[in-house]
Protein backbone atom coordinates (compact mmCIF):
# COMPACT_ATOMS: atom_id res chain seq x y z
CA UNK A 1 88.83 96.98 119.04
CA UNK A 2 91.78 98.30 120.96
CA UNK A 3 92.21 95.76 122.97
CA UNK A 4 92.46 93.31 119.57
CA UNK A 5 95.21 96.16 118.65
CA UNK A 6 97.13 96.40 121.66
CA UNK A 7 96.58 92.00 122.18
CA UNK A 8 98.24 92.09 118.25
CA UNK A 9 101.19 94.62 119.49
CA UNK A 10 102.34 92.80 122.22
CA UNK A 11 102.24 89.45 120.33
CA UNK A 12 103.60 90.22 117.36
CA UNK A 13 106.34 93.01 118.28
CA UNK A 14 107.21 91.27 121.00
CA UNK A 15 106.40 95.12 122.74
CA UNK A 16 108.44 97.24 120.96
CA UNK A 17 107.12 100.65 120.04
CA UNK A 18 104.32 101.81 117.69
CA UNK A 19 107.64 103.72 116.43
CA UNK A 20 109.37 100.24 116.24
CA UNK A 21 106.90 98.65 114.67
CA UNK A 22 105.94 101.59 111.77
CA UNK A 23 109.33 101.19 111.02
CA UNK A 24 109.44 96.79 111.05
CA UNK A 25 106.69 97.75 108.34
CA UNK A 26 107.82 100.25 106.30
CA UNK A 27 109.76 100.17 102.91
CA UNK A 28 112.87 101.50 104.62
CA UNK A 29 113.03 98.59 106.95
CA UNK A 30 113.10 96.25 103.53
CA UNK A 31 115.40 98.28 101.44
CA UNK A 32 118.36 96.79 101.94
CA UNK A 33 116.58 93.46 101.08
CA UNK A 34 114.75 94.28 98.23
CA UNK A 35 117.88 96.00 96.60
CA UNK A 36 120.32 92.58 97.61
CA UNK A 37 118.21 89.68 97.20
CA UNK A 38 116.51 88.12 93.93
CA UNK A 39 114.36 85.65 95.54
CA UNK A 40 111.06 87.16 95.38
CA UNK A 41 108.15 88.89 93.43
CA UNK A 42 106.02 91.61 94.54
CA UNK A 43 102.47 92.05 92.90
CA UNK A 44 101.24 95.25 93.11
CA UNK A 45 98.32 97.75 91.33
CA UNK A 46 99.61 101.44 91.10
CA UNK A 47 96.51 102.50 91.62
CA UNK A 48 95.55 100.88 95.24
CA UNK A 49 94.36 103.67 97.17
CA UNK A 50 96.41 102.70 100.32
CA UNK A 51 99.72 103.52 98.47
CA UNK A 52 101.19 107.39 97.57
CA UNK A 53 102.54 107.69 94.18
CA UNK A 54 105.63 108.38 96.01
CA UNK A 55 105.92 104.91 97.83
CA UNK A 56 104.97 103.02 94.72
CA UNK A 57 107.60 105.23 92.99
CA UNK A 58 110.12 104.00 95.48
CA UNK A 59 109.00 100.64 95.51
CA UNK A 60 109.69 100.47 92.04
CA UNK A 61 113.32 101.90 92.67
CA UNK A 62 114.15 99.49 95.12
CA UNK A 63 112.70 96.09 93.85
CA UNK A 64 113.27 96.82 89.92
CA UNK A 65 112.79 93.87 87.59
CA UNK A 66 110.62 91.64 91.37
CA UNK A 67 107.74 94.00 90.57
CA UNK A 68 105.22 92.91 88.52
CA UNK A 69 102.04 96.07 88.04
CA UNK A 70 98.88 95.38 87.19
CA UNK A 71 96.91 98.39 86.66
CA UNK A 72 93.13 98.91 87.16
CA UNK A 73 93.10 96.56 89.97
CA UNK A 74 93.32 98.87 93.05
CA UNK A 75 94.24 97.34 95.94
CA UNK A 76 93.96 93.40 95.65
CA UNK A 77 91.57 93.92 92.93
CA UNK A 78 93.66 92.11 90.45
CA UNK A 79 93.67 88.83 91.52
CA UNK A 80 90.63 88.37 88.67
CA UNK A 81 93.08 89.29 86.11
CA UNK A 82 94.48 86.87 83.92
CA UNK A 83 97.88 88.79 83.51
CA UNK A 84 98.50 88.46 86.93
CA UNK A 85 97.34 84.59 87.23
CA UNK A 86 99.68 83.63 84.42
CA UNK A 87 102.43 85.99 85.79
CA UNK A 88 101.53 84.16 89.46
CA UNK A 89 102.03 80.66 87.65
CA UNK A 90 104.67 81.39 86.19
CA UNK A 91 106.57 82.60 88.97
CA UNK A 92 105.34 79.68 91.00
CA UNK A 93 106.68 77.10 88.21
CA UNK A 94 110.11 78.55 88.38
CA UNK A 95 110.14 80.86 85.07
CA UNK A 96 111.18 84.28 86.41
């Protein structure tokens, strides 16, 4: 297993730091996007158990009107839902 980790690392971050590459990952990293850009849509569950209330907080202060909750789904868990499979279409189809 930590050779699959380490084989990942050096691939992927190109062999910067496990500092480097929290940060390459993190919601500060994207900030700057998510608060500039309006091409995108981020699906998330405020309940997923990977997430503190504080990240999804500032998730929510950062991508504004791109985030689309769906609650009671945990994480991935509502991809079922048919909120968030018209929601999917219609941001597929063009109607933001």
């Amino acid at each position: 297993l930590q050779e699959n980790k380490d084989l990942f690392h050096i691939s992927y971050f190109n062999g910067s730091s496990l500092e480097n590459m929290r940060y390459e990952t993190s919601l500060y990293s994207l900030a700057d996007y998510l608060v500039n850009n309006d091409n995108y849509r981020i699906y998330h569950s405020p309940d997923d158990f990977f997430a503190t209330e504080g990240q999804i907080k500032r998730l929510k202060t950062l991508a504004g009107k791109h985030l689309v909750c769906v609650s009671n789904g945990s994480h991935l868990g509502f991809l079922y839902r048919k909120e968030f499979q018209e929601a999917l279409k219609a941001d597929v189809l063009g109607k933001i």
